[in-house]
PDB file of N, CA and C in Angstrom:
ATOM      1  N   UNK A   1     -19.523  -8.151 -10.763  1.00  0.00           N
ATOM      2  CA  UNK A   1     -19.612  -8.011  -9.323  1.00  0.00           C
ATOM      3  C   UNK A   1     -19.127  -6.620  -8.925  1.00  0.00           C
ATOM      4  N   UNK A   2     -19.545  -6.104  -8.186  1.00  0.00           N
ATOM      5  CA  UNK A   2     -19.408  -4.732  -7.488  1.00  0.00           C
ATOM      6  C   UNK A   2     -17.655  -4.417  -7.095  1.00  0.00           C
ATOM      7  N   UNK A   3     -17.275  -4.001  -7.315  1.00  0.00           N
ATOM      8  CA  UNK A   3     -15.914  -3.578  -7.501  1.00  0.00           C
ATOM      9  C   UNK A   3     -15.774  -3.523  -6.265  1.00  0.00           C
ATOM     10  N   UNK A   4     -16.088  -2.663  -4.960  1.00  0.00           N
ATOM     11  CA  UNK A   4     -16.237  -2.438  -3.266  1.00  0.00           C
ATOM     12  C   UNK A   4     -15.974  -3.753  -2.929  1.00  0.00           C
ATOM     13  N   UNK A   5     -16.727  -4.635  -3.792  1.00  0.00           N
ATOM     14  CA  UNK A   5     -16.683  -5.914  -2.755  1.00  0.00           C
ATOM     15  C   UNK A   5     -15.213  -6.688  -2.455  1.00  0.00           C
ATOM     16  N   UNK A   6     -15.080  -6.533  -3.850  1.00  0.00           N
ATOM     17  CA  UNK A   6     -13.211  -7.395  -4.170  1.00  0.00           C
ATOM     18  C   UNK A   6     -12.666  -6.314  -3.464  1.00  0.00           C
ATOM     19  N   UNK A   7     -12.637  -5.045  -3.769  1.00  0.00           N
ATOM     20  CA  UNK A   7     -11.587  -4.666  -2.664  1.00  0.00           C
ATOM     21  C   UNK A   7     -11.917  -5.130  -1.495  1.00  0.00           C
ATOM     22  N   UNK A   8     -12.613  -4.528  -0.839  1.00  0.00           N
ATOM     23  CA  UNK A   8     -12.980  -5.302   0.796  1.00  0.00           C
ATOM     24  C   UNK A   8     -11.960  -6.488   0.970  1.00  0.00           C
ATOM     25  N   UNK A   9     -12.552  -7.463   0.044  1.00  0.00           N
ATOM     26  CA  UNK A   9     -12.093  -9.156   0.229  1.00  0.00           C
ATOM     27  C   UNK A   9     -11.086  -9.012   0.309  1.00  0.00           C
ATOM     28  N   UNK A  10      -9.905  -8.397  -1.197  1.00  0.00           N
ATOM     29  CA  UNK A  10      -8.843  -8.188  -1.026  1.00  0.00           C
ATOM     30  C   UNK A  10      -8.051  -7.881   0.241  1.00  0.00           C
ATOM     31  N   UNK A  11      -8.423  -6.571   0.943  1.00  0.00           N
ATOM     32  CA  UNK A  11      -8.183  -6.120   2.399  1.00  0.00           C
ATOM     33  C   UNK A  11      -7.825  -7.194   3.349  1.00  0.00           C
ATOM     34  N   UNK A  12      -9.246  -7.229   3.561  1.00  0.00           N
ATOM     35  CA  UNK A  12      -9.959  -8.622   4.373  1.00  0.00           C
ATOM     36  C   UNK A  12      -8.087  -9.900   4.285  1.00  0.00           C
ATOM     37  N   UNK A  13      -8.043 -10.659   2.891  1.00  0.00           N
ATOM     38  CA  UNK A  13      -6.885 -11.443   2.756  1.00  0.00           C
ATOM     39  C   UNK A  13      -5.638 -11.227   2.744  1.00  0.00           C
ATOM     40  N   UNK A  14      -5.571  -9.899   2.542  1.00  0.00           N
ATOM     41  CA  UNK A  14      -3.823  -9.068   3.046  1.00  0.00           C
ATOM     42  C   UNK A  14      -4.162  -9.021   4.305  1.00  0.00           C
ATOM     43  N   UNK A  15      -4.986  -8.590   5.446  1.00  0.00           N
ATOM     44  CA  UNK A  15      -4.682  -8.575   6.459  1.00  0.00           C
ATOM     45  C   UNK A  15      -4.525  -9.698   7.207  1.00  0.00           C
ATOM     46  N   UNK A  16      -5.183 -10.763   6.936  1.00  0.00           N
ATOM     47  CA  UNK A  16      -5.086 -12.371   7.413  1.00  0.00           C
ATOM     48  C   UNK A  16      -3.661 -12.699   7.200  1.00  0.00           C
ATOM     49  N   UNK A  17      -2.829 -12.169   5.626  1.00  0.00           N
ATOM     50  CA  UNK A  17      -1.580 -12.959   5.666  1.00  0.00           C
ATOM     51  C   UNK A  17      -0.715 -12.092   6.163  1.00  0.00           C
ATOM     52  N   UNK A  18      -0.419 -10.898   6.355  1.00  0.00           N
ATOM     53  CA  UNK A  18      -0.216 -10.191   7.645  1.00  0.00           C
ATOM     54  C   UNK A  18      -0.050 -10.703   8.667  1.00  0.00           C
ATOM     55  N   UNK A  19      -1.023 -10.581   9.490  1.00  0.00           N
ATOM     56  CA  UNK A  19      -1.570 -11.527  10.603  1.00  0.00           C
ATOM     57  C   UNK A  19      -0.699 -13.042  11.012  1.00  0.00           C
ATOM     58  N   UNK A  20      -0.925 -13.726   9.852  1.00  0.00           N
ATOM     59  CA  UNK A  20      -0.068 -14.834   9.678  1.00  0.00           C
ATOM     60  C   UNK A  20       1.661 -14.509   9.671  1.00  0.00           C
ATOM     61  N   UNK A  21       1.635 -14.330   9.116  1.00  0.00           N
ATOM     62  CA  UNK A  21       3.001 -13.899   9.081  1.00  0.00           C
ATOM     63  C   UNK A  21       4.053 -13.262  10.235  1.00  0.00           C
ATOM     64  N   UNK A  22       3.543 -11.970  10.655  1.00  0.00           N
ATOM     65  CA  UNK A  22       3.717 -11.979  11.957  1.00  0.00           C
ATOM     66  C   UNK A  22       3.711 -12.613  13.002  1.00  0.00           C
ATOM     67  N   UNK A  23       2.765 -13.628  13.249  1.00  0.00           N
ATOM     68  CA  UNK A  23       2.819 -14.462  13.914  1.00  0.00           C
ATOM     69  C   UNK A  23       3.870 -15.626  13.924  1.00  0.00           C
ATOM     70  N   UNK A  24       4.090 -16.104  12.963  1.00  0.00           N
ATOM     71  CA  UNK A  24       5.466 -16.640  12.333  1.00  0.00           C
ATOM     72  C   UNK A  24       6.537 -15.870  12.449  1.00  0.00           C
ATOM     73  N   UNK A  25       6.712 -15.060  12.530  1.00  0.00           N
ATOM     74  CA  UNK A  25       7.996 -14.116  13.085  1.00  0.00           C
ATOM     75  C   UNK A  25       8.923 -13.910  11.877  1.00  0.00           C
ATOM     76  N   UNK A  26       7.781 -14.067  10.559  1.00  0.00           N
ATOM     77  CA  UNK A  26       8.841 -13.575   9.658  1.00  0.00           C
ATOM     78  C   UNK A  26       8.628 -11.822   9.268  1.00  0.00           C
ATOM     79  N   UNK A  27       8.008 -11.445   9.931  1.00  0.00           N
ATOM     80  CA  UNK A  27       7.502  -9.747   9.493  1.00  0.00           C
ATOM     81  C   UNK A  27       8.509  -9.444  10.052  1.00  0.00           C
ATOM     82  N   UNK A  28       9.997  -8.693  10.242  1.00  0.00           N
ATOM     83  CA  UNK A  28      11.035  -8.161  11.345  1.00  0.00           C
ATOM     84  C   UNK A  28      11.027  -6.514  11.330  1.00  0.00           C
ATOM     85  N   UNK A  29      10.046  -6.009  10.042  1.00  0.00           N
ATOM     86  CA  UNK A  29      10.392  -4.990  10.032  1.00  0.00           C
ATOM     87  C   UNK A  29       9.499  -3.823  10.367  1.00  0.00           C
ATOM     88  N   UNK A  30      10.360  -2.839  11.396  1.00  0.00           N
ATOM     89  CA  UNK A  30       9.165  -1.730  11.369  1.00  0.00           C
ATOM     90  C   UNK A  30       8.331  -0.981  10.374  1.00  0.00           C
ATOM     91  N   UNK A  31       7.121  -0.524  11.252  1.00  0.00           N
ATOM     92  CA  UNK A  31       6.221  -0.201   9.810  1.00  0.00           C
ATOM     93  C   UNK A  31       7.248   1.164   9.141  1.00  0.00           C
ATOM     94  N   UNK A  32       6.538   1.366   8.123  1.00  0.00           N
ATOM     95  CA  UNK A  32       7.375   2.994   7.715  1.00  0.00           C
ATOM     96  C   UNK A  32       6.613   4.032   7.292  1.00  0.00           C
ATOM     97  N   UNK A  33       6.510   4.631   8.730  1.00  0.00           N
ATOM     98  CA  UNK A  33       5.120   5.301   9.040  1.00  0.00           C
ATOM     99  C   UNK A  33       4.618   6.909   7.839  1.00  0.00           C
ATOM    100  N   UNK A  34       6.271   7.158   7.433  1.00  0.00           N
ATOM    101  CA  UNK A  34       6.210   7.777   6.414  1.00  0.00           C
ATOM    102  C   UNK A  34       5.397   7.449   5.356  1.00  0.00           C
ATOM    103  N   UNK A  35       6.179   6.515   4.726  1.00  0.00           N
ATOM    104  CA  UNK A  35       5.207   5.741   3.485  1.00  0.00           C
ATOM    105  C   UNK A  35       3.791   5.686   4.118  1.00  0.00           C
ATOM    106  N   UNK A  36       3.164   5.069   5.064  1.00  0.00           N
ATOM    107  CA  UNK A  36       1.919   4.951   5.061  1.00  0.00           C
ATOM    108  C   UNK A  36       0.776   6.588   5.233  1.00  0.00           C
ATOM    109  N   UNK A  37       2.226   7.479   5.590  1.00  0.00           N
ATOM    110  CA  UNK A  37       1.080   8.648   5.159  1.00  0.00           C
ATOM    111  C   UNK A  37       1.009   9.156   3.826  1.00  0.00           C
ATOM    112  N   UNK A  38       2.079   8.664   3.260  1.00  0.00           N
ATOM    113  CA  UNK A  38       2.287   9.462   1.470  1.00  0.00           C
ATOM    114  C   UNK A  38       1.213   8.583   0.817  1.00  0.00           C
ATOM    115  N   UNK A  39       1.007   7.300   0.943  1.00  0.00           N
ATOM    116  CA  UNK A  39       0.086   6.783   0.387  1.00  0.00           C
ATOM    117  C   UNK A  39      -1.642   6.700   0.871  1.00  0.00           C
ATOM    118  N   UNK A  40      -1.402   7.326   2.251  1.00  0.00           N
ATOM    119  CA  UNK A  40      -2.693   7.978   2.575  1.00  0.00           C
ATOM    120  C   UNK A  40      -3.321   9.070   1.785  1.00  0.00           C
ATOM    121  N   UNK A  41      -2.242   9.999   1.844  1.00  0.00           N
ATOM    122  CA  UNK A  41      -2.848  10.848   1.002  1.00  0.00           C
ATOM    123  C   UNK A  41      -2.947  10.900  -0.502  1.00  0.00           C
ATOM    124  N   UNK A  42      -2.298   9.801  -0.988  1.00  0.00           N
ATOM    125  CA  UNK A  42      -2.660   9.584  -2.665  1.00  0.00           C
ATOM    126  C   UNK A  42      -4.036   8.924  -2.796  1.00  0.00           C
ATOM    127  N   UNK A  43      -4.107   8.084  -1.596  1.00  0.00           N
ATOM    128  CA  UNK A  43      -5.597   6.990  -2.047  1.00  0.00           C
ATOM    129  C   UNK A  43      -6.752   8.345  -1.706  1.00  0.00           C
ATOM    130  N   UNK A  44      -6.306   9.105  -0.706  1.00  0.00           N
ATOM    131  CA  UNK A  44      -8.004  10.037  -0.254  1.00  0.00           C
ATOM    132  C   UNK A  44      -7.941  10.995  -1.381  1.00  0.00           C
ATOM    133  N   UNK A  45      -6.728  11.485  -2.378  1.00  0.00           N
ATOM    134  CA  UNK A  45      -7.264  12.589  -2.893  1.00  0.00           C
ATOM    135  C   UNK A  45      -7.364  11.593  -4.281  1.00  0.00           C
ATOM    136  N   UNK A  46      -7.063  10.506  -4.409  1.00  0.00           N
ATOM    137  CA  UNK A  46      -7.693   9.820  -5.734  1.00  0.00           C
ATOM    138  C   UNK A  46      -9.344   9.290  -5.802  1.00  0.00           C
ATOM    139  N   UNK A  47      -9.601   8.895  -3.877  1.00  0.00           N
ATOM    140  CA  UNK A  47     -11.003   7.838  -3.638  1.00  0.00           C
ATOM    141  C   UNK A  47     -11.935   9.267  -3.249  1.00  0.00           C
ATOM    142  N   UNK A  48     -11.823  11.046  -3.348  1.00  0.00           N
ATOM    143  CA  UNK A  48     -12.791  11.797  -3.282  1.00  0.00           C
ATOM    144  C   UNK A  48     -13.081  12.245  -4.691  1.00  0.00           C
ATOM    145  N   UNK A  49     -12.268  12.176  -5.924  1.00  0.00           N
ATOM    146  CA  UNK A  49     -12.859  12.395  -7.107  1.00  0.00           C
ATOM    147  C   UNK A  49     -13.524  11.187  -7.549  1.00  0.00           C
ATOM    148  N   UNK A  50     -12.963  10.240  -7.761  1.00  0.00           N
ATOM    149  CA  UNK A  50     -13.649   9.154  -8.507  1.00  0.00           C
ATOM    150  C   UNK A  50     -15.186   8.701  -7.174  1.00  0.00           C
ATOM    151  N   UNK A  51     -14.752   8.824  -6.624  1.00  0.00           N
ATOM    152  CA  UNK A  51     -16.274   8.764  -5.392  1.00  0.00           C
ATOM    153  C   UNK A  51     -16.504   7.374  -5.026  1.00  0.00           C
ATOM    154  N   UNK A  52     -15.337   6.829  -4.541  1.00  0.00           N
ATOM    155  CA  UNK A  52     -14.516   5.538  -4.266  1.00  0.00           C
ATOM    156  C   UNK A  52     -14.754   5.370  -2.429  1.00  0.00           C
ATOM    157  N   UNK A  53     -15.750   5.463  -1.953  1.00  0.00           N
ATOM    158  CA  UNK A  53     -15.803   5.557  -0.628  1.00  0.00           C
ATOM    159  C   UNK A  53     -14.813   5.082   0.460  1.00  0.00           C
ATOM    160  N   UNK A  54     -14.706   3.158  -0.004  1.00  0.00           N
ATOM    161  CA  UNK A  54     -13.259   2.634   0.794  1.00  0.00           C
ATOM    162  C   UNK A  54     -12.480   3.360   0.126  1.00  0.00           C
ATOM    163  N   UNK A  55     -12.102   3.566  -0.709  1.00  0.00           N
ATOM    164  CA  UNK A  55     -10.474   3.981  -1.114  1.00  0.00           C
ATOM    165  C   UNK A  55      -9.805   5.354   0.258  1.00  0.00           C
ATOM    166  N   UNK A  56     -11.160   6.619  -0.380  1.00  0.00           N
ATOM    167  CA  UNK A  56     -11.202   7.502   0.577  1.00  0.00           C
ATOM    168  C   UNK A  56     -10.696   7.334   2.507  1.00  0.00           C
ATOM    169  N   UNK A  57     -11.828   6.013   2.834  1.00  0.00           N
ATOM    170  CA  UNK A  57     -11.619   6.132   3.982  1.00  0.00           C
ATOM    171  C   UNK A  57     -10.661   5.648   4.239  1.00  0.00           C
ATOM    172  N   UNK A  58      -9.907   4.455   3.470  1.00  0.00           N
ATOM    173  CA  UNK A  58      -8.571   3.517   4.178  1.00  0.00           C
ATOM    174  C   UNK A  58      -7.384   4.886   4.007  1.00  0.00           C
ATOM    175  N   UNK A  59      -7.286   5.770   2.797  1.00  0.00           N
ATOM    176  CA  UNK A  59      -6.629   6.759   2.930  1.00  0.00           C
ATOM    177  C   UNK A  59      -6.701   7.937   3.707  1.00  0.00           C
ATOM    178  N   UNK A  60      -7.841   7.908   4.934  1.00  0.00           N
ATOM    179  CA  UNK A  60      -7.786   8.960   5.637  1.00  0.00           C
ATOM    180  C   UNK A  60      -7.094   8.072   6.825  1.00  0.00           C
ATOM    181  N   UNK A  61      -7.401   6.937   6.584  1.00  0.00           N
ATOM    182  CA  UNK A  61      -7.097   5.953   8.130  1.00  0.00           C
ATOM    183  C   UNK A  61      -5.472   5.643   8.109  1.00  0.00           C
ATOM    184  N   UNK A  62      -4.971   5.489   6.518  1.00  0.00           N
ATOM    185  CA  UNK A  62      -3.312   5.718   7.081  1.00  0.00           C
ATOM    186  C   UNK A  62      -2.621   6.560   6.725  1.00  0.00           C
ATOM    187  N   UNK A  63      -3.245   7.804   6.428  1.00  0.00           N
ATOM    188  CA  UNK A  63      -2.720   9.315   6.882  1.00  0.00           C
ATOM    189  C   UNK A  63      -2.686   9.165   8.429  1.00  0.00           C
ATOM    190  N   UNK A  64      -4.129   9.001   8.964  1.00  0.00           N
ATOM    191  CA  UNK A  64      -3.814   9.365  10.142  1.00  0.00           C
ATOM    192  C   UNK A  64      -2.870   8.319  11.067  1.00  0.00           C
ATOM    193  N   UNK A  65      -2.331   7.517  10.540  1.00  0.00           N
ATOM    194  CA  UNK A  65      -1.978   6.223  11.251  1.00  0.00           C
ATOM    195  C   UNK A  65      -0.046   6.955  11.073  1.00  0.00           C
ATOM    196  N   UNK A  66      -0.092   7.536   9.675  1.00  0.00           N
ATOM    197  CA  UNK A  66       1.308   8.098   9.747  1.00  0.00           C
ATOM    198  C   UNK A  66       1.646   9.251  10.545  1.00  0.00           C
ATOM    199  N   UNK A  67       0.529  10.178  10.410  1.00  0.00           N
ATOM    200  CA  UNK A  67       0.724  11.517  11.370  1.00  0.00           C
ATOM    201  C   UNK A  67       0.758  11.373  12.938  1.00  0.00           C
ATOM    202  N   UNK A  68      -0.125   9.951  13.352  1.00  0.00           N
ATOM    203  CA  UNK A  68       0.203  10.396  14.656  1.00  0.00           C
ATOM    204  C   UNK A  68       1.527   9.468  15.226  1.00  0.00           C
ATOM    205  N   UNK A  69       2.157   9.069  14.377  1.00  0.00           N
ATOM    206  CA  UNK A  69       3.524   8.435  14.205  1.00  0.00           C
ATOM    207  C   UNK A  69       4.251   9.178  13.924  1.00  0.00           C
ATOM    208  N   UNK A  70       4.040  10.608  13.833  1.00  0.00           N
ATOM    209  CA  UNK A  70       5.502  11.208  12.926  1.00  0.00           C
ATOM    210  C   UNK A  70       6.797  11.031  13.363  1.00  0.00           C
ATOM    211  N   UNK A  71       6.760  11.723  14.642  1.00  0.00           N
ATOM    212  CA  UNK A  71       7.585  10.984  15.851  1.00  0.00           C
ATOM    213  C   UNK A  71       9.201  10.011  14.658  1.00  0.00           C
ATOM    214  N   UNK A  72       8.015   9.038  14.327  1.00  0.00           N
ATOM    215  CA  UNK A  72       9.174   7.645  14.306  1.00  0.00           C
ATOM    216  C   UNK A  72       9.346   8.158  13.013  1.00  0.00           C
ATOM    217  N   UNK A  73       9.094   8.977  12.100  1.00  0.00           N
ATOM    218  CA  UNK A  73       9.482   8.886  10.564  1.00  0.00           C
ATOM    219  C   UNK A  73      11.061   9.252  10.212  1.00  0.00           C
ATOM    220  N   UNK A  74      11.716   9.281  10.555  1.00  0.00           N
ATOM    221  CA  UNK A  74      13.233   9.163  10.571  1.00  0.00           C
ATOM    222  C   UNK A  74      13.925   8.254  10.929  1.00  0.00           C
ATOM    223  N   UNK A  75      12.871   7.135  11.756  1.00  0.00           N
ATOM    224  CA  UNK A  75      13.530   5.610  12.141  1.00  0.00           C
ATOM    225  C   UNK A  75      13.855   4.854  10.968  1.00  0.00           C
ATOM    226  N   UNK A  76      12.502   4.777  10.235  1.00  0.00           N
ATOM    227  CA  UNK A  76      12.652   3.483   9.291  1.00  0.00           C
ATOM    228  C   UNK A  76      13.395   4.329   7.832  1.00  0.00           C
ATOM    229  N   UNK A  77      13.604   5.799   7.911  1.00  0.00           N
ATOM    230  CA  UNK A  77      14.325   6.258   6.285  1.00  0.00           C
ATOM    231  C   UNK A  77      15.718   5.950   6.042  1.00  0.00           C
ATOM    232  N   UNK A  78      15.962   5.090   5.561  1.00  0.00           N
ATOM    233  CA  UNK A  78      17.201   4.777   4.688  1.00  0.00           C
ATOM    234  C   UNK A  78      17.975   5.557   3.463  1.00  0.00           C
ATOM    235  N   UNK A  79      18.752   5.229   2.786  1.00  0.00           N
ATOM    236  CA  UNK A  79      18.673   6.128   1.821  1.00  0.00           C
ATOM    237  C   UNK A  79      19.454   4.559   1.153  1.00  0.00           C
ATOM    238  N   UNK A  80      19.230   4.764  -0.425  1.00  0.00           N
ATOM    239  CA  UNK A  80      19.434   3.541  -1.198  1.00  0.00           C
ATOM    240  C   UNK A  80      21.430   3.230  -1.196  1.00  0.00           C
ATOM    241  N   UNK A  81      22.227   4.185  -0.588  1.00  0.00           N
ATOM    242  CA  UNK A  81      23.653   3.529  -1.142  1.00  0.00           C
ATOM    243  C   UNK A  81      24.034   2.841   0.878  1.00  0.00           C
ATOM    244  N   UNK A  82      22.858   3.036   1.832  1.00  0.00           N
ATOM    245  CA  UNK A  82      23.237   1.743   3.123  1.00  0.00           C
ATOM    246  C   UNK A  82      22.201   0.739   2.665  1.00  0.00           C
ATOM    247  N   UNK A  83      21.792   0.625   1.782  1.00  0.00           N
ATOM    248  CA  UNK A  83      21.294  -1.313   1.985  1.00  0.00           C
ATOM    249  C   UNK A  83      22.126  -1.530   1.667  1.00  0.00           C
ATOM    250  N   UNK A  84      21.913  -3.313   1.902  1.00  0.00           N
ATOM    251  CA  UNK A  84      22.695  -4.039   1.668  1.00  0.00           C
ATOM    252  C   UNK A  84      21.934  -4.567   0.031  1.00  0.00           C
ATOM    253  N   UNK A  85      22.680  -5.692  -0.423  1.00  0.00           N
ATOM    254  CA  UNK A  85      22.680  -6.052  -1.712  1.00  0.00           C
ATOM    255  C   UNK A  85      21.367  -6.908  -1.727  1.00  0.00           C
ATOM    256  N   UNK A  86      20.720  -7.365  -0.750  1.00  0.00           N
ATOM    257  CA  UNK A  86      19.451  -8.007  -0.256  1.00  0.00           C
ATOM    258  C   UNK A  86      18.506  -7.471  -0.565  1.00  0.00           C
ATOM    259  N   UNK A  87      18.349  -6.429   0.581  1.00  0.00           N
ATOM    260  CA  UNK A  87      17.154  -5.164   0.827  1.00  0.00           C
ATOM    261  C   UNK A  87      17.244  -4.339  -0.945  1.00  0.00           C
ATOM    262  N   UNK A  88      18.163  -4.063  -1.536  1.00  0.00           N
ATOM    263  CA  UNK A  88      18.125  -3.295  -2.723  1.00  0.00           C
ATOM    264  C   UNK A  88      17.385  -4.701  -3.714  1.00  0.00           C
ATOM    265  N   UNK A  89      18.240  -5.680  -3.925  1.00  0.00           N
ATOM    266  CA  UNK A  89      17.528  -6.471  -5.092  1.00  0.00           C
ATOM    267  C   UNK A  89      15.457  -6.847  -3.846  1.00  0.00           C
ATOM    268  N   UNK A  90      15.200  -6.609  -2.706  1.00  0.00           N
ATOM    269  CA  UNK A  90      13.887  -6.802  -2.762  1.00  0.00           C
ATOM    270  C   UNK A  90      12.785  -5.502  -2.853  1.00  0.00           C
ATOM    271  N   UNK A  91      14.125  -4.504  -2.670  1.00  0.00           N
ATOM    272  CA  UNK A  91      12.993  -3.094  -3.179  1.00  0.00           C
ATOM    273  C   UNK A  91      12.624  -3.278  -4.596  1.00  0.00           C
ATOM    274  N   UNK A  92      13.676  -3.681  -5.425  1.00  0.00           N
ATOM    275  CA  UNK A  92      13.323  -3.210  -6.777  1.00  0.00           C
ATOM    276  C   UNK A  92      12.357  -4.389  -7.559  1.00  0.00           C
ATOM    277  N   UNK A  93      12.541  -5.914  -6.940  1.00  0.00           N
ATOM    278  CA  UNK A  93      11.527  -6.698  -6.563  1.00  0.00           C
ATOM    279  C   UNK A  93       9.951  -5.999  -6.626  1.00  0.00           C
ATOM    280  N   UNK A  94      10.219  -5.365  -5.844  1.00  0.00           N
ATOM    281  CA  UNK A  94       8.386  -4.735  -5.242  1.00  0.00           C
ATOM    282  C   UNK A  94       8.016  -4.092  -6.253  1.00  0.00           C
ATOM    283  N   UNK A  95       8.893  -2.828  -6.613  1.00  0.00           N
ATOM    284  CA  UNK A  95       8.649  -2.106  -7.700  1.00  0.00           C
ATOM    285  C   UNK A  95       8.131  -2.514  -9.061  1.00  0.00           C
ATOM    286  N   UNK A  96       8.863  -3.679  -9.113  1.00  0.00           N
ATOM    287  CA  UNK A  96       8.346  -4.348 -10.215  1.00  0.00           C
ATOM    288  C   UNK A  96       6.894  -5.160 -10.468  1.00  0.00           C
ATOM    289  N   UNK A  97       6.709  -5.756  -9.166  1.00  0.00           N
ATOM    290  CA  UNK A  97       5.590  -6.315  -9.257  1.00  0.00           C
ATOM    291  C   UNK A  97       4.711  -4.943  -8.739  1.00  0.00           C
ATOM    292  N   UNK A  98       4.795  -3.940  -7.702  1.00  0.00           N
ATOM    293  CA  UNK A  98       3.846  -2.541  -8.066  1.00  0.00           C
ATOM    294  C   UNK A  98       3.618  -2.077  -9.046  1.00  0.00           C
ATOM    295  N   UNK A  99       4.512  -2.149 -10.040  1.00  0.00           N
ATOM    296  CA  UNK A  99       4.392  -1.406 -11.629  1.00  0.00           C
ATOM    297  C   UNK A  99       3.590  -2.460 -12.574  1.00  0.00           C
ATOM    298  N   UNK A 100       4.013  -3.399 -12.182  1.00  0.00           N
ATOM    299  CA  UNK A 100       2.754  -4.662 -13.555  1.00  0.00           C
ATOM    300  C   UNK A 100       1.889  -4.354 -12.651  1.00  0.00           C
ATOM    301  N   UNK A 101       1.115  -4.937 -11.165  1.00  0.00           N
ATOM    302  CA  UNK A 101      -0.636  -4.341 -10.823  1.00  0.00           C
ATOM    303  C   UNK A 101      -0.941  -3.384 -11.343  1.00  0.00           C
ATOM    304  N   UNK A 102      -0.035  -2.360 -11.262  1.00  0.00           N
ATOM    305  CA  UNK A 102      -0.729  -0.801 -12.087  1.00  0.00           C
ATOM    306  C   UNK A 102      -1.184  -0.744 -12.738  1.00  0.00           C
ATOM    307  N   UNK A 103      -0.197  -1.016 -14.181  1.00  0.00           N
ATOM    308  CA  UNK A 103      -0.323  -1.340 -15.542  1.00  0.00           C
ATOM    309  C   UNK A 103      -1.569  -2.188 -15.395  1.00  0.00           C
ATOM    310  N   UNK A 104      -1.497  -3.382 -15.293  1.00  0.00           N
ATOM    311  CA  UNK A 104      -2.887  -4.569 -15.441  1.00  0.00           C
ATOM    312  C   UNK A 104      -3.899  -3.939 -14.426  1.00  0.00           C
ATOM    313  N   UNK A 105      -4.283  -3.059 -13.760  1.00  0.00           N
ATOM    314  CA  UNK A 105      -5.191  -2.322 -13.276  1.00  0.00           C
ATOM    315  C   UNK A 105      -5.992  -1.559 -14.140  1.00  0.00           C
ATOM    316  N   UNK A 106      -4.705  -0.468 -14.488  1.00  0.00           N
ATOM    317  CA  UNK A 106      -5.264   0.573 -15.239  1.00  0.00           C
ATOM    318  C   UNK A 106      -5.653  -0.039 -17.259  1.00  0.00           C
ATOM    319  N   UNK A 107      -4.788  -1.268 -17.146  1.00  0.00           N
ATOM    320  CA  UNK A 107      -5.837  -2.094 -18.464  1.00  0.00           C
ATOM    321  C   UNK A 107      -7.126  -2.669 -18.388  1.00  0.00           C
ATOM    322  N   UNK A 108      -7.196  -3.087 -17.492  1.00  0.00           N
ATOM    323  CA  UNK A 108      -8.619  -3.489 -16.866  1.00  0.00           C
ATOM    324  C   UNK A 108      -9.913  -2.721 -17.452  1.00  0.00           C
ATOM    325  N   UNK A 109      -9.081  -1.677 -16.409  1.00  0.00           N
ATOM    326  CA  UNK A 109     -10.092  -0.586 -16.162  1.00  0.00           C
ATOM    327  C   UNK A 109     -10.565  -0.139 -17.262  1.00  0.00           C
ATOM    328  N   UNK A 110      -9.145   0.057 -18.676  1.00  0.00           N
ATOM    329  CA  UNK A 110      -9.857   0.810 -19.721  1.00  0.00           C
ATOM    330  C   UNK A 110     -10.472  -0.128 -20.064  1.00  0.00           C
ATOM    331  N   UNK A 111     -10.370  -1.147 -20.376  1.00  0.00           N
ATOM    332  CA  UNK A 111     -11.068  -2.568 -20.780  1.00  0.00           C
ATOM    333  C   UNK A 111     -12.486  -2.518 -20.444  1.00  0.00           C
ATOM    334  N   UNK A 112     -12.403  -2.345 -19.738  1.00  0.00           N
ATOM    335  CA  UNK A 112     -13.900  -2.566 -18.606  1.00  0.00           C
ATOM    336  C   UNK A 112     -14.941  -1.085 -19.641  1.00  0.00           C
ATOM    337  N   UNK A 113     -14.276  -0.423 -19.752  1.00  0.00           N
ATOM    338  CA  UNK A 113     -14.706   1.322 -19.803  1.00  0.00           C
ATOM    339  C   UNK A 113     -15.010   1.320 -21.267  1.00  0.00           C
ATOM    340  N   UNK A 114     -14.493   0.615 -21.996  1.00  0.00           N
ATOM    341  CA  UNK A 114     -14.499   0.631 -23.554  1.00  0.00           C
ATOM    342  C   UNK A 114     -15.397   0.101 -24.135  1.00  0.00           C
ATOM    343  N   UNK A 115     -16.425  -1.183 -23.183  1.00  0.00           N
ATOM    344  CA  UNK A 115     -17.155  -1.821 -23.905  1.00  0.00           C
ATOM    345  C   UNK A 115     -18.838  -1.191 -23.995  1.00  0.00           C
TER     346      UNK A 115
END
């Protein structure tokens, strides 16, 4: 199946549980408008070589979603010795499960590429 498509879908079902969630009033936290431009600009200058069209555009869309936020980018920056013992064990949480998708991404992929 066309690779575009699962992402889409993917999108498509993070934004529904988003959606959900917020609505439930368990989302409390502001966005962090920083992060969403650093990772803007990793997805557009990764989705114009490989010629990844969504990748490209969702990374021009939260560049621009961080820049015209800059404003707030000193609201949500923390630095790791004020969390609390919570927020630190769920950053490194994330990290962990960001680092296995990677990994099992980029196996995939060679997987996929090898045959």
């Amino acid at each position: 199946m066309n690779p575009k498509i699962w992402i889409l879908v993917s999108i498509i079902i993070l934004a529904i549980v988003v959606v959900l969630l917020a609505k439930q009033g368990k989302i409390r936290n502001k966005p962090h408008y920083l992060g969403l431009f650093i990772v803007g600009i990793m997805w557009t200058t990764v989705g114009i070589p490989i010629g990844n069209e969504v990748l490209t555009i969702l990374g021009i869309f939260l560049t621009l979603i961080g820049l015209f936020n800059r404003s707030k980018w000193n609201e949500t920056w923390m630095q790791w010795s004020n969390l609390s013992d919570e927020e630190k064990k769920s950053k490194i949480n994330t990290i962990i499960i960001v680092s296995f998708l990677l990994i099992t991404g980029i196996a995939v992929y060679i997987y996929q590429n090898s045959l």
